[in-house]
N, C-alpha and C. Protein backbone atom coordinates (compact mmCIF):
# COMPACT_ATOMS: atom_id res chain seq x y z
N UNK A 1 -71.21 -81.30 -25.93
CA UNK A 1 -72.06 -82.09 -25.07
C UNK A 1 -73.37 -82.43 -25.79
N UNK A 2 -74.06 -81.39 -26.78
CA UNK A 2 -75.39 -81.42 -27.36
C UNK A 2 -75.48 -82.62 -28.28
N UNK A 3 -73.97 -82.48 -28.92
CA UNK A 3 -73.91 -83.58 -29.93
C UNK A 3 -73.66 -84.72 -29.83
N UNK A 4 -73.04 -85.27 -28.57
CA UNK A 4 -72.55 -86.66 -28.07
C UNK A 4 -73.72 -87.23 -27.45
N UNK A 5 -74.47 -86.29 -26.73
CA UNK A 5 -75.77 -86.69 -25.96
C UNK A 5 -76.84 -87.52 -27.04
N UNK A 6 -76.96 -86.42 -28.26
CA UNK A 6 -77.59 -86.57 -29.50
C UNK A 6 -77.44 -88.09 -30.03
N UNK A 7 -76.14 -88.36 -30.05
CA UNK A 7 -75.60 -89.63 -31.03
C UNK A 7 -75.63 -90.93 -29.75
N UNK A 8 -75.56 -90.65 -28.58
CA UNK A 8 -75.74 -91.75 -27.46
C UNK A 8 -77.64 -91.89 -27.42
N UNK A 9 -78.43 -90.79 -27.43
CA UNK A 9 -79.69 -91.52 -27.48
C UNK A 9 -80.40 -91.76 -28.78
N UNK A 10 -79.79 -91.50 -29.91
CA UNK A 10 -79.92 -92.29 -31.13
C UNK A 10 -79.14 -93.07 -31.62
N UNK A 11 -78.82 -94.04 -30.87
CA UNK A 11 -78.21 -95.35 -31.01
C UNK A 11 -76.88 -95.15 -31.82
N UNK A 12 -76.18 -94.26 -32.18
CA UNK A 12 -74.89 -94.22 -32.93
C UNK A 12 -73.84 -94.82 -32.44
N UNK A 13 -73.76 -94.77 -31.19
CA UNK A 13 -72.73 -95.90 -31.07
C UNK A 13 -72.53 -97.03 -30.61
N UNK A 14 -73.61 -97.86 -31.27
CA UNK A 14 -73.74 -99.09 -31.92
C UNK A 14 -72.69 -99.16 -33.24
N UNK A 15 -72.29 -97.81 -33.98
CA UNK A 15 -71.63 -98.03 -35.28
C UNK A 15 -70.32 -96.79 -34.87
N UNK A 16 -69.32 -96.99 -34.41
CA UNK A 16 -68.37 -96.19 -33.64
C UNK A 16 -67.36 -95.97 -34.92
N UNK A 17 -67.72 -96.27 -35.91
CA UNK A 17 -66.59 -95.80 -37.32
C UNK A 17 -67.37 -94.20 -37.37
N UNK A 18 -68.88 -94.58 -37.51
CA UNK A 18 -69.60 -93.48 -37.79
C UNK A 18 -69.23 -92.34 -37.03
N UNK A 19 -69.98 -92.60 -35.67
CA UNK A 19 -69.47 -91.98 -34.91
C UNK A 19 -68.69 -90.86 -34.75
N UNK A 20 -67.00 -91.48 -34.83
CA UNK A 20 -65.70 -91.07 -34.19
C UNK A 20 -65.59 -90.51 -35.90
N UNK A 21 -65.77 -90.62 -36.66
CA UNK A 21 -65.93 -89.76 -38.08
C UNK A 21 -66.37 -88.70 -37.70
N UNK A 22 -67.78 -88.61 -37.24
CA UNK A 22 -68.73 -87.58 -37.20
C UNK A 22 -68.34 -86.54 -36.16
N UNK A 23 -68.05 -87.41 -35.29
CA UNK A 23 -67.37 -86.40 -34.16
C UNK A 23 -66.00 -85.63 -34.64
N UNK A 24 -65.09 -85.98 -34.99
CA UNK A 24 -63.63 -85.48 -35.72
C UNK A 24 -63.95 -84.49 -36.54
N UNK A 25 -65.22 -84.73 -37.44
CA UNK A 25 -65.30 -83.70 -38.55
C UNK A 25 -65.67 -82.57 -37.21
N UNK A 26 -66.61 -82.46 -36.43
CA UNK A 26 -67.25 -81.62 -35.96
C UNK A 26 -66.09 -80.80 -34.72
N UNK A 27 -64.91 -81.51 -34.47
CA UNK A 27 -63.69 -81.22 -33.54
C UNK A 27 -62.88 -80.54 -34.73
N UNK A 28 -62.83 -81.05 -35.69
CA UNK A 28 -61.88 -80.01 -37.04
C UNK A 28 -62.87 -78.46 -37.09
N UNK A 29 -64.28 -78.88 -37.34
CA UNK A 29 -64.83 -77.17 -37.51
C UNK A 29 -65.00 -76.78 -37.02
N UNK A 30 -64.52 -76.65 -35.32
CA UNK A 30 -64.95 -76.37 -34.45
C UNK A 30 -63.01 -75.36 -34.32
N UNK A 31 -62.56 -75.97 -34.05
CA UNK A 31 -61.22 -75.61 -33.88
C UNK A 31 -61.02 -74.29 -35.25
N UNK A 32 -61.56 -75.04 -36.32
CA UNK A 32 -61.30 -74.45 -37.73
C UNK A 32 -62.12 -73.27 -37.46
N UNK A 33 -63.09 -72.65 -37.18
CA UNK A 33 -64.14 -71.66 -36.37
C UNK A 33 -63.07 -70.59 -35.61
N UNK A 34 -62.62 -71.45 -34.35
CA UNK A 34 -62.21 -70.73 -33.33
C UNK A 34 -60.87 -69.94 -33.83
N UNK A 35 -60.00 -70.73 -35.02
CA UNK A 35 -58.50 -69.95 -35.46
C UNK A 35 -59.60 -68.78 -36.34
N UNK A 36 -60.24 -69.03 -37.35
CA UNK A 36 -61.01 -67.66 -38.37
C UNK A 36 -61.08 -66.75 -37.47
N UNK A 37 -61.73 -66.93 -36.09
CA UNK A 37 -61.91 -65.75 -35.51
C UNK A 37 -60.92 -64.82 -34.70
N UNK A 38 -59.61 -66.25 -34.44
CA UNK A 38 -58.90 -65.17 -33.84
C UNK A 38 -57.53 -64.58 -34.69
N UNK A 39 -57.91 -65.30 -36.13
CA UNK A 39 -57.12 -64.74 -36.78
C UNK A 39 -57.53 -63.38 -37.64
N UNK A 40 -58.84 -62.90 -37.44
CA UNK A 40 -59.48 -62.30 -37.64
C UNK A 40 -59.69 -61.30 -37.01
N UNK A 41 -59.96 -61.56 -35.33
CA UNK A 41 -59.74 -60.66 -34.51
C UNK A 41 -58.23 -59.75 -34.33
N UNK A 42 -56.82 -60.85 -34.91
CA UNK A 42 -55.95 -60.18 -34.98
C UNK A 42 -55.23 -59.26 -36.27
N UNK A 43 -56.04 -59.65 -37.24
CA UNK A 43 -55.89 -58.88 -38.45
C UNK A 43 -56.16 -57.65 -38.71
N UNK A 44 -57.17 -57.43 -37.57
CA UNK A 44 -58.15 -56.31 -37.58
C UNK A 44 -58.25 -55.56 -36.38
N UNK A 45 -57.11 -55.19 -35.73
CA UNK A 45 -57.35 -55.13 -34.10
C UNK A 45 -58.04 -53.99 -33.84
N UNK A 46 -58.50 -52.85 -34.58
CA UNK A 46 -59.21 -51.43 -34.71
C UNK A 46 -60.12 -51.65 -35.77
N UNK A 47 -61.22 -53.06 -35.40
CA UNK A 47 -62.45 -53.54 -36.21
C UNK A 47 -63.24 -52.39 -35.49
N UNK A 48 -64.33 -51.83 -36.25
CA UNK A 48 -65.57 -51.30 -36.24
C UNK A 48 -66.15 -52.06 -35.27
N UNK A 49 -67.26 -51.57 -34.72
CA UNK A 49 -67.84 -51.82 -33.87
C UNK A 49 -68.97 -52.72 -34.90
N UNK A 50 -69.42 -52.69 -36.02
CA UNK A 50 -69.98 -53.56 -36.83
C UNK A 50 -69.80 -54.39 -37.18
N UNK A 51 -67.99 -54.49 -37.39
CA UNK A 51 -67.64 -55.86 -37.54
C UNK A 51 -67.89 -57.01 -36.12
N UNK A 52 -67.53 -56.60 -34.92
CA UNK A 52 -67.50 -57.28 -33.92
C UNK A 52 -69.06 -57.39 -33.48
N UNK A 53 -69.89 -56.58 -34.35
CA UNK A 53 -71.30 -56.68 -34.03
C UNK A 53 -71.85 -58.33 -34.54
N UNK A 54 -71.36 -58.09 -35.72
CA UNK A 54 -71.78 -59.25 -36.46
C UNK A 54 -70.83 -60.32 -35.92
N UNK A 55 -69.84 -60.43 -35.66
CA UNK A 55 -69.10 -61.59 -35.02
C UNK A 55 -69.92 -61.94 -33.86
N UNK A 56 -70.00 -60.88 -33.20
CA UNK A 56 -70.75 -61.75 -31.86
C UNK A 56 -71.89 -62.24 -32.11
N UNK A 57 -72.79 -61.55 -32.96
CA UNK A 57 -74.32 -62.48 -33.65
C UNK A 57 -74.34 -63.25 -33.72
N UNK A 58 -73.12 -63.57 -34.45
CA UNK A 58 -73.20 -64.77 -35.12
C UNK A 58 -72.64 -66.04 -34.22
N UNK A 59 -71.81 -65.91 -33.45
CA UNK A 59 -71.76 -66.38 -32.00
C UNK A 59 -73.03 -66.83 -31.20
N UNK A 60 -73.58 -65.30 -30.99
CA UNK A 60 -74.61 -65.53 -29.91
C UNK A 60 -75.48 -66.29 -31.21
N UNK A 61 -75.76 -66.78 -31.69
CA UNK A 61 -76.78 -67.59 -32.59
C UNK A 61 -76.43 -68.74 -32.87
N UNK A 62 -75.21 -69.14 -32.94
CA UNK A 62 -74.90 -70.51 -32.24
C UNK A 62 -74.92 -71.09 -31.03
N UNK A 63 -74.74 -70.33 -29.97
CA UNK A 63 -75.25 -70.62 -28.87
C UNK A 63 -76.92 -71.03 -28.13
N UNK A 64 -77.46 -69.75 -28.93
CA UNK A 64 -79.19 -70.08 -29.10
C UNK A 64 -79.58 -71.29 -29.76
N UNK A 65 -79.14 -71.58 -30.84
CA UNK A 65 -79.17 -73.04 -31.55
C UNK A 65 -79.04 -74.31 -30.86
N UNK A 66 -77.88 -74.61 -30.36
CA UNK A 66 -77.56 -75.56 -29.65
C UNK A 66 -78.62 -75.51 -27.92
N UNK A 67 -78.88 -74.30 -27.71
CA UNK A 67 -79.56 -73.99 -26.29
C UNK A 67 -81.30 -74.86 -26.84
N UNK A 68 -81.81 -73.86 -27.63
CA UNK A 68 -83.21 -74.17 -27.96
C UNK A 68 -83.43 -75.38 -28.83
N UNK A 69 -82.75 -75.69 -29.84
CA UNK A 69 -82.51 -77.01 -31.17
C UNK A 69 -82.40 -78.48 -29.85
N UNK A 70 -81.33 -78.31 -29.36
CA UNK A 70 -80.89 -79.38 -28.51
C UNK A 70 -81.01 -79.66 -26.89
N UNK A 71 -80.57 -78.46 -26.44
CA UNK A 71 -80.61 -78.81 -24.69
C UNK A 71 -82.08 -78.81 -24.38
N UNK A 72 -82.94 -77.60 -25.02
CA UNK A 72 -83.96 -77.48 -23.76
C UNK A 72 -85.12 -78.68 -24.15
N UNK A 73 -85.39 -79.05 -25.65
CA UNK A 73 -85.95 -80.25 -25.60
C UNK A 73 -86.11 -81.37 -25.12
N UNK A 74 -84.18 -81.71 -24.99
CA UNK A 74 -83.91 -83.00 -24.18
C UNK A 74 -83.95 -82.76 -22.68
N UNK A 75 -83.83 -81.79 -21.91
CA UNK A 75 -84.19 -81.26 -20.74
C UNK A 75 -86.04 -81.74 -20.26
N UNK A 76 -86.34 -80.81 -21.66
CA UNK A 76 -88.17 -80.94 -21.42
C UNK A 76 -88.47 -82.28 -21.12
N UNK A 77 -87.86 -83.16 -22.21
CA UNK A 77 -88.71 -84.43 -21.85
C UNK A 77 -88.34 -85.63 -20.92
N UNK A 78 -87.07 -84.98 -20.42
CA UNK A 78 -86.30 -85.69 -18.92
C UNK A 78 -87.78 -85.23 -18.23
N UNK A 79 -87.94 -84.09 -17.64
CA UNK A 79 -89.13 -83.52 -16.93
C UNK A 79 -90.61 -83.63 -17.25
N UNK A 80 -91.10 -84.21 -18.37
CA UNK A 80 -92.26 -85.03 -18.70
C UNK A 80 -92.35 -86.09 -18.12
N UNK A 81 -91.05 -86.90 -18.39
CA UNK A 81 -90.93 -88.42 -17.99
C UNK A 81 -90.84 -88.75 -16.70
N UNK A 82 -90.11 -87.62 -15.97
CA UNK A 82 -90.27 -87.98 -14.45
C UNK A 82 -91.46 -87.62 -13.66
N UNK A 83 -92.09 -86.61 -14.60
CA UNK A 83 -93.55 -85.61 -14.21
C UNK A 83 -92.91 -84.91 -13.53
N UNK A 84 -92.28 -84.06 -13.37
CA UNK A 84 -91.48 -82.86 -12.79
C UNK A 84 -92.46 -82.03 -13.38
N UNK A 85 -92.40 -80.72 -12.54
CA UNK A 85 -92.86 -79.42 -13.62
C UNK A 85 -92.14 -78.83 -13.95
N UNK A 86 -92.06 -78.33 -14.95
CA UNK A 86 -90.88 -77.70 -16.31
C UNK A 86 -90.80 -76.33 -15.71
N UNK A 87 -91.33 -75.31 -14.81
CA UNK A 87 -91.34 -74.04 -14.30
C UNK A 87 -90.10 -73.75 -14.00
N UNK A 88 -89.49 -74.48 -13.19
CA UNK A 88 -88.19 -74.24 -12.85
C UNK A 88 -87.38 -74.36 -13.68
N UNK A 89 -87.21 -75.09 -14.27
CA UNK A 89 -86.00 -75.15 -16.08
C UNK A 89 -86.69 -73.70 -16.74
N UNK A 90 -87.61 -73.86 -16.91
CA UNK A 90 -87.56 -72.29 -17.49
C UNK A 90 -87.65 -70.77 -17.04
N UNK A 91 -87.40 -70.58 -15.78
CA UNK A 91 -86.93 -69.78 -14.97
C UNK A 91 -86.07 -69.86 -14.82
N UNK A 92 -85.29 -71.21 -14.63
CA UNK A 92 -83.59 -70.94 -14.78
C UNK A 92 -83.53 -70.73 -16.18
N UNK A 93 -84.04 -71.34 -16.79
CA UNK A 93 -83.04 -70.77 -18.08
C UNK A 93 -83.36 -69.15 -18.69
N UNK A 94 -84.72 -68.58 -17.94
CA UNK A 94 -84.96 -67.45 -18.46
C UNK A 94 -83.48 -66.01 -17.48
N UNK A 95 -83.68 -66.52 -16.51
CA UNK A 95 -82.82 -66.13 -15.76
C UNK A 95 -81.54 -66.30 -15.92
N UNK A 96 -80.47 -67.52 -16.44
CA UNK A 96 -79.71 -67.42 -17.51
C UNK A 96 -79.14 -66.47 -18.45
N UNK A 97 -80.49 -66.54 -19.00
CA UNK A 97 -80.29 -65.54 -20.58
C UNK A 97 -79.96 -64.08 -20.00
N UNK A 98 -81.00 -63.78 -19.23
CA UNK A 98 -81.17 -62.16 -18.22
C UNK A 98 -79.84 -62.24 -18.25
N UNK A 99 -78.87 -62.62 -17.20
CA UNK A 99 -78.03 -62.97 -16.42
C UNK A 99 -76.15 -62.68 -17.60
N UNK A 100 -76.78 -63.38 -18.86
CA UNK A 100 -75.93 -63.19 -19.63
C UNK A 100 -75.80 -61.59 -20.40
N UNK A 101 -76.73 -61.26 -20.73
CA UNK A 101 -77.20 -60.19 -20.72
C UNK A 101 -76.51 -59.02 -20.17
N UNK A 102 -76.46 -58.70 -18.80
CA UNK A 102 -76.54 -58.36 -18.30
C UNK A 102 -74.62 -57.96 -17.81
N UNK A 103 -74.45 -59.85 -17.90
CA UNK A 103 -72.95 -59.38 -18.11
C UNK A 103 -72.04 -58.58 -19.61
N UNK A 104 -72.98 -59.11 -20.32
CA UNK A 104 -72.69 -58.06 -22.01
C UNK A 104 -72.60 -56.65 -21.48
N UNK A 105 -73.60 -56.19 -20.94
CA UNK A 105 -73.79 -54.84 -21.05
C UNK A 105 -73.09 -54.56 -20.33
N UNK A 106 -72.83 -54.99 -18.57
CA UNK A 106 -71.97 -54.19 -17.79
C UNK A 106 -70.69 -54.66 -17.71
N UNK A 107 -70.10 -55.96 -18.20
CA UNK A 107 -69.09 -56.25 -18.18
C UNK A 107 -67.90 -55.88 -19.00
């Protein structure tokens, strides 16, 4: 969603070769991502708790990326532009994070 949003308000598809390139590569490493890990996860089914430490890091840090890099900017300045106050986006999103949290630990 971060990335289509991205390429629709910087005019990219005006040039839809580009585009549907850019997007495909990013649907191949994306897929190409998701088999490493579960071929990984099945190679290793009595991984250390270090290995799956660092898998999920590295997870949860793509997720933070795309959250802080992309959503909450374009969020922010939806809510500049309308003059909204931003309090509530960031209470939900602080509450979010809590929330995720929270299911890590007890779930």
């Amino acid at each position: 969603f971060a990335l289509g949003s991205s390429f629709v308000a910087s005019g990219m598809l005006e040039r839809k070769r580009i585009f549907v390139g850019l997007v495909s590569a990013y649907v191949l490493f994306d897929f190409l991502g998701l088999g490493v890990g579960m071929l990984v996860g099945k190679a290793l089914p009595n991984t250390s708790s270090v290995a799956q430490g660092i898998l999920q890091a590295m997870l949860g840090g793509s997720f933070f990326f795309v959250a802080i890099g992309e959503l909450i900017p374009g969020e922010m300045e939806k809510m500049r532009l309308l003059k909204l106050p931003a309090t509530p986006l960031l209470v939900s999103l602080g509450l979010g994070f809590a929330l995720m949290a929270v299911v890590e630990r007890y779930v």
